[in-house]
N, C-alpha and C. Protein backbone atom coordinates (compact mmCIF):
# COMPACT_ATOMS: atom_id res chain seq x y z
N UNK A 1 -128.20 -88.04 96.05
CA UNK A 1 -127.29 -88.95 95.39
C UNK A 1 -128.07 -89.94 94.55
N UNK A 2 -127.32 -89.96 93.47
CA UNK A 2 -128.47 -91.02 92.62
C UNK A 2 -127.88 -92.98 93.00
N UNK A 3 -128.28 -92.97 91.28
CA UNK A 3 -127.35 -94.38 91.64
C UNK A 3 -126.18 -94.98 91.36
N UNK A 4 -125.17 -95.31 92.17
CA UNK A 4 -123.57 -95.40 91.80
C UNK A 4 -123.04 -94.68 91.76
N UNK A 5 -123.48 -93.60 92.11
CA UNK A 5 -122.42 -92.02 93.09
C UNK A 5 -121.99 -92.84 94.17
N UNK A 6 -120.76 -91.83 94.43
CA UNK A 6 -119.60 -92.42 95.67
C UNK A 6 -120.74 -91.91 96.85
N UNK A 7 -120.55 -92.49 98.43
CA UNK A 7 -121.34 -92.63 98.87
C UNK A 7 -121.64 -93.66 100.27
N UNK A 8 -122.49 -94.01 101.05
CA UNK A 8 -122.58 -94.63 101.34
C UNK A 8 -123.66 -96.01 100.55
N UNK A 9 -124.07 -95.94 99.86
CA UNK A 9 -124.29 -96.86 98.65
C UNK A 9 -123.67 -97.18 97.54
N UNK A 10 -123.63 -98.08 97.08
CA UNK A 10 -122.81 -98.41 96.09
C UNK A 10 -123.71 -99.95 95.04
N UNK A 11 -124.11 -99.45 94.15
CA UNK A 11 -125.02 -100.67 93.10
C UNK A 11 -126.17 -100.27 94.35
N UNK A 12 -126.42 -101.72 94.54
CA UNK A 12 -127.49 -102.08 95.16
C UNK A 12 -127.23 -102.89 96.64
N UNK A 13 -125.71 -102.45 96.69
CA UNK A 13 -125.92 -103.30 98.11
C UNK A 13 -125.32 -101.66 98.71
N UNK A 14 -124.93 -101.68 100.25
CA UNK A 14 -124.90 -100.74 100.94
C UNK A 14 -123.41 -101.15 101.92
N UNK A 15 -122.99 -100.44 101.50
CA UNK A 15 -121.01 -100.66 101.90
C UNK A 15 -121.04 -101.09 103.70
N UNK A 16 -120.55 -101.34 104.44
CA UNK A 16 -120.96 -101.62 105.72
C UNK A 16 -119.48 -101.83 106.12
N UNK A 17 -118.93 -101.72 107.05
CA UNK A 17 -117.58 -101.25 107.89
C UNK A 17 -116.85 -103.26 108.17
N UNK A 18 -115.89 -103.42 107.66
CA UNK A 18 -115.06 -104.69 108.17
C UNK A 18 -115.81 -104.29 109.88
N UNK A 19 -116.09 -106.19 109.73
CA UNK A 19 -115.92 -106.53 111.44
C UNK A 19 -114.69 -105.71 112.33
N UNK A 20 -115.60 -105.88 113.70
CA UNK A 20 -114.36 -105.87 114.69
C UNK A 20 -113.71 -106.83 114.57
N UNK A 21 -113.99 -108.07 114.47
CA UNK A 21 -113.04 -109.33 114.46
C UNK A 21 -112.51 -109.39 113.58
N UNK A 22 -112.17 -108.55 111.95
CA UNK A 22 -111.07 -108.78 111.58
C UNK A 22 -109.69 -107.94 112.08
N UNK A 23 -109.95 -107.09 113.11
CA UNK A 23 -108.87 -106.44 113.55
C UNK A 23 -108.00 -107.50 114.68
N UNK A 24 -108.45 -108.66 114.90
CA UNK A 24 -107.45 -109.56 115.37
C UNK A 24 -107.63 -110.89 115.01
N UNK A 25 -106.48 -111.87 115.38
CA UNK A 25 -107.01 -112.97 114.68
C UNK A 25 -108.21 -114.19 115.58
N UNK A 26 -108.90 -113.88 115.19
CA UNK A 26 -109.96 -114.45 116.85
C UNK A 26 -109.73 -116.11 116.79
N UNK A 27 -109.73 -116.70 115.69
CA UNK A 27 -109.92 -118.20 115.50
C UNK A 27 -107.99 -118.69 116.25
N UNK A 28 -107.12 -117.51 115.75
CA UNK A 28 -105.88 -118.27 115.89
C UNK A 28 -105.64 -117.89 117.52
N UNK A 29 -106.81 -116.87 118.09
CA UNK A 29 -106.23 -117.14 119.71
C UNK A 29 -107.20 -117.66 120.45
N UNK A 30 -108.16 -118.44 120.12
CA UNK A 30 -109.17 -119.21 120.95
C UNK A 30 -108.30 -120.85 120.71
N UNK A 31 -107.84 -120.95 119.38
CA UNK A 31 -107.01 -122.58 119.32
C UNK A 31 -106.16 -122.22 120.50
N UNK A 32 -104.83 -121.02 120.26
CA UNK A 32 -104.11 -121.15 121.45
C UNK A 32 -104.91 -120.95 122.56
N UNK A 33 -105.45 -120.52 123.02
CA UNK A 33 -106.06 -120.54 124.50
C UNK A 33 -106.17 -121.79 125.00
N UNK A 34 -107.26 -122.70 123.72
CA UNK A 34 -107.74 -123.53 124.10
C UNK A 34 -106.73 -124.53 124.19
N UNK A 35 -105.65 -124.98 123.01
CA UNK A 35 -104.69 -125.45 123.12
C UNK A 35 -103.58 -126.18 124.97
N UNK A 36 -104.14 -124.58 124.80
CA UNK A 36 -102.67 -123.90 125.99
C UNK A 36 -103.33 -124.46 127.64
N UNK A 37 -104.45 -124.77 127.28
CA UNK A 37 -105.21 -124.95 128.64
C UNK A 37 -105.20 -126.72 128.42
N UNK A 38 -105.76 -127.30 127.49
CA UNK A 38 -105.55 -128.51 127.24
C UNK A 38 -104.08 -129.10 127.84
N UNK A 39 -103.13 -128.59 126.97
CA UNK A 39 -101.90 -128.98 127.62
C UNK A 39 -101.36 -128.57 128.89
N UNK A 40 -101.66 -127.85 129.49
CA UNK A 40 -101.33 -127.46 131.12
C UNK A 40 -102.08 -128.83 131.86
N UNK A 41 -103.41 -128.84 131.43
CA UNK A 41 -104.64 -130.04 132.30
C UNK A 41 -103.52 -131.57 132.18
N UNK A 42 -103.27 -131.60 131.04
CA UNK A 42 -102.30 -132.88 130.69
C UNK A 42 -101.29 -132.78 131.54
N UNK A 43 -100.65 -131.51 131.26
CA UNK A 43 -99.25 -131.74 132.02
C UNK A 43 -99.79 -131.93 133.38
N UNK A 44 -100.38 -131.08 134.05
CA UNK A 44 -100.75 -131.20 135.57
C UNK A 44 -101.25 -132.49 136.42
N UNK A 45 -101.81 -133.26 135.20
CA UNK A 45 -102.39 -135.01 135.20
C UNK A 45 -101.16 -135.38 135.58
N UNK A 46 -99.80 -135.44 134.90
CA UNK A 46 -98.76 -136.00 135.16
C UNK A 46 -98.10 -135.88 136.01
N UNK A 47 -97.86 -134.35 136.62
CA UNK A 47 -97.17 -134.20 137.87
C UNK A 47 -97.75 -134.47 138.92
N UNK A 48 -99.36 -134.64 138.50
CA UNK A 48 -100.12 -135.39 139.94
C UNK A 48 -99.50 -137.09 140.07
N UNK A 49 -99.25 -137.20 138.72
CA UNK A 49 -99.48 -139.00 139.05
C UNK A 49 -97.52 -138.80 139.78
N UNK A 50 -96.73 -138.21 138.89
CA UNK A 50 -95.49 -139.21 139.24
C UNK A 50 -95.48 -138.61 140.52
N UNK A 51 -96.05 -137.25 141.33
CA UNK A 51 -95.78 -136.98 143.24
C UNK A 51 -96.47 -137.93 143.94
N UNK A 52 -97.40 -138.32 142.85
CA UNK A 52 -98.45 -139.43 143.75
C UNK A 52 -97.29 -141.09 144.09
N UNK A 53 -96.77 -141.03 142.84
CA UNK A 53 -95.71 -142.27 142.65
C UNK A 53 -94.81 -142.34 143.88
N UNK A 54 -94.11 -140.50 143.65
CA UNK A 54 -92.96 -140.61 144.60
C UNK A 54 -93.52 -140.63 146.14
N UNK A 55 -94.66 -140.21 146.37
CA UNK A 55 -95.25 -139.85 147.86
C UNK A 55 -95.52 -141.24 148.70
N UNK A 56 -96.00 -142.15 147.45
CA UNK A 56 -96.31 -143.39 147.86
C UNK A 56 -95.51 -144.74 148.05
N UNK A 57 -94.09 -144.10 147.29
CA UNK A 57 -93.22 -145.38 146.97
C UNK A 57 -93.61 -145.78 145.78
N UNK A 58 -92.61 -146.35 144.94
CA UNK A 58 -92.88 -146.36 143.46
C UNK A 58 -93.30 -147.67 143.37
N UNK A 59 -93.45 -148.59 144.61
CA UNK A 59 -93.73 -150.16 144.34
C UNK A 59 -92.74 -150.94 143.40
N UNK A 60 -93.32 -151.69 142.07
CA UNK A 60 -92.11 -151.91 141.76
C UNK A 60 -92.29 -151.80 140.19
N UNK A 61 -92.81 -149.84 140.29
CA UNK A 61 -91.64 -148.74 139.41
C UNK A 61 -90.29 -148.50 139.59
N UNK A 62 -89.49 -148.16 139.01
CA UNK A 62 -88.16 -147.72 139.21
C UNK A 62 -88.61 -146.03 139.76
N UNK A 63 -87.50 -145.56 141.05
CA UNK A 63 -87.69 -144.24 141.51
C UNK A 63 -87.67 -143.35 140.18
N UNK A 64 -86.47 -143.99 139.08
CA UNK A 64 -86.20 -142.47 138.34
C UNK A 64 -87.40 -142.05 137.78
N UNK A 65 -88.23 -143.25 137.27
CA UNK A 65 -89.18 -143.06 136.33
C UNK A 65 -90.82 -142.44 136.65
N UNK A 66 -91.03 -141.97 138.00
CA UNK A 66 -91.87 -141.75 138.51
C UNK A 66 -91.02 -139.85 138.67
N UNK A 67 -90.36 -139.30 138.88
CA UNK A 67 -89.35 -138.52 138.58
C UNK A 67 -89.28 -137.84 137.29
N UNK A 68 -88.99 -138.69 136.23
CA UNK A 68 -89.44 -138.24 134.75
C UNK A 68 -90.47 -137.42 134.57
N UNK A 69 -92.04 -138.58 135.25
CA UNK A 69 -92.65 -138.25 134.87
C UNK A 69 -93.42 -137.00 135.06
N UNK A 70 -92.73 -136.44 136.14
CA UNK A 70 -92.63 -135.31 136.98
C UNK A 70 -92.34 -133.92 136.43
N UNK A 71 -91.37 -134.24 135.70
CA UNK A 71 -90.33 -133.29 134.72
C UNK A 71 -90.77 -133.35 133.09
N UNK A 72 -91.50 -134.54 132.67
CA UNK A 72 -92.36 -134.52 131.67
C UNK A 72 -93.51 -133.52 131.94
N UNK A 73 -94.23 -133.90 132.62
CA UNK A 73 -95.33 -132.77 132.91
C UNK A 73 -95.19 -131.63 133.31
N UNK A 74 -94.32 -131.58 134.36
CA UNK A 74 -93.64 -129.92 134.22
C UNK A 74 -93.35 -129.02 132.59
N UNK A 75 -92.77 -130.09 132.01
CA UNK A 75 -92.33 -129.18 130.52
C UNK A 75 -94.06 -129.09 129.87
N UNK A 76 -94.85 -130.04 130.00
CA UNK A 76 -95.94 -129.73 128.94
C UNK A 76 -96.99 -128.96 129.48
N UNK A 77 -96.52 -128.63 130.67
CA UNK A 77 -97.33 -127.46 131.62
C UNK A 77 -96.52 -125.88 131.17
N UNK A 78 -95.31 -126.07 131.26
CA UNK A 78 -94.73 -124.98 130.82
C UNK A 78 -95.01 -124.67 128.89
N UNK A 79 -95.07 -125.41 128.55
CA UNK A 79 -95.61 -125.18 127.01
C UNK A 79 -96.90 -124.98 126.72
N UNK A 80 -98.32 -125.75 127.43
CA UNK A 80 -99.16 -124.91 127.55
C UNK A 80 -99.23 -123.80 128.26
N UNK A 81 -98.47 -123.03 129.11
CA UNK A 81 -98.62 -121.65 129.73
C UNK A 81 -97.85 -120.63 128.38
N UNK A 82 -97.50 -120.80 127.66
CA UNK A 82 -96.84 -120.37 126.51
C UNK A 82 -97.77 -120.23 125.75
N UNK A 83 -98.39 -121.56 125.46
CA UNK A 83 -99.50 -121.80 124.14
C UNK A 83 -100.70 -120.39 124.88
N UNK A 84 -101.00 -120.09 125.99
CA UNK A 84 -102.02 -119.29 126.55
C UNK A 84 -101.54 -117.91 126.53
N UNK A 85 -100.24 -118.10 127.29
CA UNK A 85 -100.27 -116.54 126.99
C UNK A 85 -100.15 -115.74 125.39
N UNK A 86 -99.68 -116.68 124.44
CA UNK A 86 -99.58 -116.30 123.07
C UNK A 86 -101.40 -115.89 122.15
N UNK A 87 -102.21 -117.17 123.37
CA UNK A 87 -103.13 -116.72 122.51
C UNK A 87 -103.92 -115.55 123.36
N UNK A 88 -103.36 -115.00 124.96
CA UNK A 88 -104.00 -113.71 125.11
C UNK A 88 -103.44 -112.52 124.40
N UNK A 89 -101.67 -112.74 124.31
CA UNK A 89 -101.54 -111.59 123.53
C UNK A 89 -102.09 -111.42 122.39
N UNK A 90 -102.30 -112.77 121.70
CA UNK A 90 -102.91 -112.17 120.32
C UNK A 90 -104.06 -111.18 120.78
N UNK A 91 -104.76 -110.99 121.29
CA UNK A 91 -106.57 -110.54 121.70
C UNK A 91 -105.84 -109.14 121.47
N UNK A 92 -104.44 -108.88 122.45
CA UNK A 92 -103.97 -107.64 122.50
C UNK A 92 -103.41 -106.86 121.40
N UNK A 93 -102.27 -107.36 121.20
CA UNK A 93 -100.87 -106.93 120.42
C UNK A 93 -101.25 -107.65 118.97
N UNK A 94 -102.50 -107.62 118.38
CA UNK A 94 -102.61 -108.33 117.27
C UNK A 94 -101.62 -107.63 115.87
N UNK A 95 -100.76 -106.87 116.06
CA UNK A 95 -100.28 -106.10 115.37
C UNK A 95 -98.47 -107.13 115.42
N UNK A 96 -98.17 -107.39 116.33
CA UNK A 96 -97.20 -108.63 116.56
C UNK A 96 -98.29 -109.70 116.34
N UNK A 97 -98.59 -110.59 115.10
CA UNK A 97 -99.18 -111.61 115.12
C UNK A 97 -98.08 -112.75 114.37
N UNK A 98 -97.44 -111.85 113.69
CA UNK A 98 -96.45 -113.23 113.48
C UNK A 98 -95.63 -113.55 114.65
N UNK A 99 -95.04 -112.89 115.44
CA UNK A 99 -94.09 -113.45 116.41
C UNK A 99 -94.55 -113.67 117.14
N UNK A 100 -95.80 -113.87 117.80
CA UNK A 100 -96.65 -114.28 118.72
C UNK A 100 -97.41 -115.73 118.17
N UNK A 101 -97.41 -115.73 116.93
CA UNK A 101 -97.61 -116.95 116.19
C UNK A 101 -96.57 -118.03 116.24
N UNK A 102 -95.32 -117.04 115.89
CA UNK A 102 -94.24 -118.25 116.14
C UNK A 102 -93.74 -118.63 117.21
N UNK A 103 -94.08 -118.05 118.36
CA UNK A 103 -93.73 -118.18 119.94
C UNK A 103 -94.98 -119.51 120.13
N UNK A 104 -96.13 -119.04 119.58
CA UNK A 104 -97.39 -120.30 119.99
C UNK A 104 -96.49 -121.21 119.81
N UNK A 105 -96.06 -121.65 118.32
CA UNK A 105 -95.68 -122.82 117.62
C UNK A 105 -94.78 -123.86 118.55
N UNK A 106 -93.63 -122.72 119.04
CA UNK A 106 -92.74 -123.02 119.73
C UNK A 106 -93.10 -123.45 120.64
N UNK A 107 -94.21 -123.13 121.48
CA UNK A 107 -94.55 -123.46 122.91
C UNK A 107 -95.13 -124.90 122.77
N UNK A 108 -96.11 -124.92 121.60
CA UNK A 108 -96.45 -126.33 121.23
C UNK A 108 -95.17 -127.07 120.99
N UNK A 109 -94.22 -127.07 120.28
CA UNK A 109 -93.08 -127.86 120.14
C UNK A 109 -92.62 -128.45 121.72
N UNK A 110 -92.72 -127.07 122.65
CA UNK A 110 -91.98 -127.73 123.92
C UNK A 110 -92.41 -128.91 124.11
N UNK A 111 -94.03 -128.15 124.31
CA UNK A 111 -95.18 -129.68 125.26
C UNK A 111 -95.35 -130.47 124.34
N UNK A 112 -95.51 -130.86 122.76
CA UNK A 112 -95.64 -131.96 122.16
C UNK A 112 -95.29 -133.56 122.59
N UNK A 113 -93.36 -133.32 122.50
CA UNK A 113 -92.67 -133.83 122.44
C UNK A 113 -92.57 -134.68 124.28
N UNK A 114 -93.08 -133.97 124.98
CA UNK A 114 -93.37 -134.11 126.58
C UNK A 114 -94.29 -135.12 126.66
N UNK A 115 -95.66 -134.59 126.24
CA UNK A 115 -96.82 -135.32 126.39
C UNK A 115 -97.04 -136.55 125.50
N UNK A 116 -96.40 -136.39 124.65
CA UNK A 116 -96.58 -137.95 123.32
C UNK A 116 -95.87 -138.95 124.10
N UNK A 117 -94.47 -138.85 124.73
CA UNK A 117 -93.16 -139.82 125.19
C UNK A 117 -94.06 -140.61 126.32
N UNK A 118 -94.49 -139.81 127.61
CA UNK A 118 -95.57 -139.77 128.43
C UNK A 118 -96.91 -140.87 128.01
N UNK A 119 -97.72 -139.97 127.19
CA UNK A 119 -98.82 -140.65 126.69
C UNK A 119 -99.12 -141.16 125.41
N UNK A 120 -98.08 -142.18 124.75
CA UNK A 120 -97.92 -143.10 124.16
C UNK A 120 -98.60 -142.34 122.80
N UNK A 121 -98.86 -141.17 122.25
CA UNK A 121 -99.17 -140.96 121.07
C UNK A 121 -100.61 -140.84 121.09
N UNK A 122 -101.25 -141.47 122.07
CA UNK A 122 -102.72 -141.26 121.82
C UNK A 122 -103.24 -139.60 121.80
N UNK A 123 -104.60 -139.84 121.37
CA UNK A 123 -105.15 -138.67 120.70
C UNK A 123 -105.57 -137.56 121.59
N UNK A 124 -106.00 -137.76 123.04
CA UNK A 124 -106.17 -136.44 123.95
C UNK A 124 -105.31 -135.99 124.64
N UNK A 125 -103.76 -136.51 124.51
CA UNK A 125 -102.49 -136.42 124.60
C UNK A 125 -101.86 -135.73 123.46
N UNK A 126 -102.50 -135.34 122.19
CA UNK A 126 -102.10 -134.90 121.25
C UNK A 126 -102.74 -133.69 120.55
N UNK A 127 -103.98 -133.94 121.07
CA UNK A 127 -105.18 -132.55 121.17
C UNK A 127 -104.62 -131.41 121.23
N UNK A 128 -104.35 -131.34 122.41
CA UNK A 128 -103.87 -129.83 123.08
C UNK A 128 -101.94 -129.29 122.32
N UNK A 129 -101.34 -130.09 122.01
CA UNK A 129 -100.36 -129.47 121.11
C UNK A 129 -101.03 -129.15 119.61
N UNK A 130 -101.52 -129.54 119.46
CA UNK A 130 -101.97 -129.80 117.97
C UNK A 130 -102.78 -128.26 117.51
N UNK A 131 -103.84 -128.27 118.67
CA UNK A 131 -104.34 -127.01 118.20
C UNK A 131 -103.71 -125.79 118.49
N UNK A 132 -102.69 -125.84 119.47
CA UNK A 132 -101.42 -124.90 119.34
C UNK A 132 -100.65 -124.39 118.42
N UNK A 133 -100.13 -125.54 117.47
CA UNK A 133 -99.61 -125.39 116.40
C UNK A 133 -100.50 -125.23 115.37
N UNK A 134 -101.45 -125.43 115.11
CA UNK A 134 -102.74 -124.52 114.20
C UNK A 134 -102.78 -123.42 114.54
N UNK A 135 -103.24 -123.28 115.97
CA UNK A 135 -103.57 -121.44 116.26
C UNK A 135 -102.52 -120.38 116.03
N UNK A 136 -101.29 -121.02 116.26
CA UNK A 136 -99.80 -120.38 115.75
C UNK A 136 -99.84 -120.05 114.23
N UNK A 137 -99.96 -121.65 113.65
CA UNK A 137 -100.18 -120.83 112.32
C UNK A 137 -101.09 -120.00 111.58
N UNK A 138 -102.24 -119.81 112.06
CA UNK A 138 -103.28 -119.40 111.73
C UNK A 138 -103.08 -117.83 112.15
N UNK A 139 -102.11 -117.81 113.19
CA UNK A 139 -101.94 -116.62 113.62
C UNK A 139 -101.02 -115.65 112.98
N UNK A 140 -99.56 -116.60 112.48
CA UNK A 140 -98.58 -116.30 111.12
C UNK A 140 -99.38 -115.59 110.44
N UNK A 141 -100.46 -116.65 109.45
CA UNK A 141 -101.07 -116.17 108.14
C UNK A 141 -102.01 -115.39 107.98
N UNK A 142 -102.33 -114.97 109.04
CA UNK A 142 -103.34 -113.71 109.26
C UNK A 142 -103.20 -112.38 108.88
N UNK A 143 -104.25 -111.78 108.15
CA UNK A 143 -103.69 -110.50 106.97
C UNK A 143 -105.14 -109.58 108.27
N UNK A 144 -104.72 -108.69 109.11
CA UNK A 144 -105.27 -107.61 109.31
C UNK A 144 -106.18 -106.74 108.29
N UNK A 145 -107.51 -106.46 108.63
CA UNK A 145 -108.25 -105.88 107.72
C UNK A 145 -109.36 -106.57 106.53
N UNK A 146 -109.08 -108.12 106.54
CA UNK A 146 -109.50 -108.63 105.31
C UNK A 146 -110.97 -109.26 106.28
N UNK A 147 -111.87 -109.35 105.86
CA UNK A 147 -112.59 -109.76 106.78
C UNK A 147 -113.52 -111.10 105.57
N UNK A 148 -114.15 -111.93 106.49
CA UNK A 148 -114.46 -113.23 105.88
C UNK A 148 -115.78 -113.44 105.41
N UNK A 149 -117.12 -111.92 105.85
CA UNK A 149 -118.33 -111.69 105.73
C UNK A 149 -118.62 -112.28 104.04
N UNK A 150 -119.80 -112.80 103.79
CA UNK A 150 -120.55 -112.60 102.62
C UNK A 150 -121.59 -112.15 102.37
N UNK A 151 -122.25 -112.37 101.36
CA UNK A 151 -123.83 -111.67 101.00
C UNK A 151 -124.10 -110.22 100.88
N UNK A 152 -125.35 -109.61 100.71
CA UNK A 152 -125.55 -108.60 100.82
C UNK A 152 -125.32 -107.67 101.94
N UNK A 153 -124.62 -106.60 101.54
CA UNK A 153 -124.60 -105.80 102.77
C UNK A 153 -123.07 -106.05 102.90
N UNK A 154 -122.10 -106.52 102.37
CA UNK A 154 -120.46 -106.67 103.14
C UNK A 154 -120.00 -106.18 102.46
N UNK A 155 -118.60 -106.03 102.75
CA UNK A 155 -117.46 -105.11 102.41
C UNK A 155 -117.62 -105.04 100.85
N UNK A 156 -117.95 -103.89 100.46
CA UNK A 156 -117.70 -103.28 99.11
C UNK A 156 -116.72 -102.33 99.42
N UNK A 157 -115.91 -101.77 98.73
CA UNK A 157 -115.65 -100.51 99.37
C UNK A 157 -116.71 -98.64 98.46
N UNK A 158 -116.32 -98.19 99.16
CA UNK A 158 -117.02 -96.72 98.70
C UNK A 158 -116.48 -96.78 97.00
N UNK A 159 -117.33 -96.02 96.19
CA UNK A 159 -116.53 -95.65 94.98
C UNK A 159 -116.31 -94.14 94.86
């Protein structure tokens, strides 16, 4: 074969096979993972404190509100177990990546809205939804096959 015959060469660089990692979306299910675990740790912070509240007597908390906070963290535990399993299926079923994207999103929506009311808006209270709803979208906009390599040696295709 000379030079610029079809081939496994092509010019001067040498055609080389898309990553494995563009066959799923790796960045949009490590956010959810990571996401999804963040917000479970949060939520689970909370249902420790308000059983701790109710176990101890609320002093002078009001009962309901030690209760809430119970049922707050329950929901942002249940939205990070969402945010996780969305980002194991991605690893799997990367072929469902939009509806597994929009299920992340959703799961972040649950726990957002849980953990902000809870923890006043601050920022490691807001962490773990946040990169949920990135990894969701990241997981939407993800095109199978396109891979992100540069330099010599990457995806040319054959001629």
């Amino acid at each position: 074969m000379g030079f610029g015959e079809a081939g496994n060469n092509v010019g001067f660089y040498r055609y080389v096979e898309p990553m494995a990692s563009s066959r799923r979306p790796d960045t949009a299910l490590l956010l959810c993972i990571i996401g999804g675990v963040f917000t479970i740790l949060q939520g689970a912070a909370y249902v420790l404190g308000g059983l701790s509240c109710i176990s101890n007597g609320p002093g002078p908390v009001n009962p309901a509100l030690c209760h809430s906070v119970v049922a707050v963290g329950a929901i942002g535990i249940a939205g990070g177990v969402v945010m996780f399993a969305c980002g194991a299926a991605l690893s799997r079923w990367s072929q469902h990546h939009v509806l597994i994207g929009g299920v992340a999103v959703s799961g972040a929506a649950i726990g957002l809205p849980a953990l902000l009311i809870v923890g006043g808006g601050s920022v490691p209270f807001f962490l773990g939804p946040l990169l949920g709803v990135v990894g969701g979208f990241l997981a939407v906009a993800w095109q199978p096959g396109l891979s992100t390599g540069s330099g010599p040696g990457q995806p040319y295709p054959p001629v």
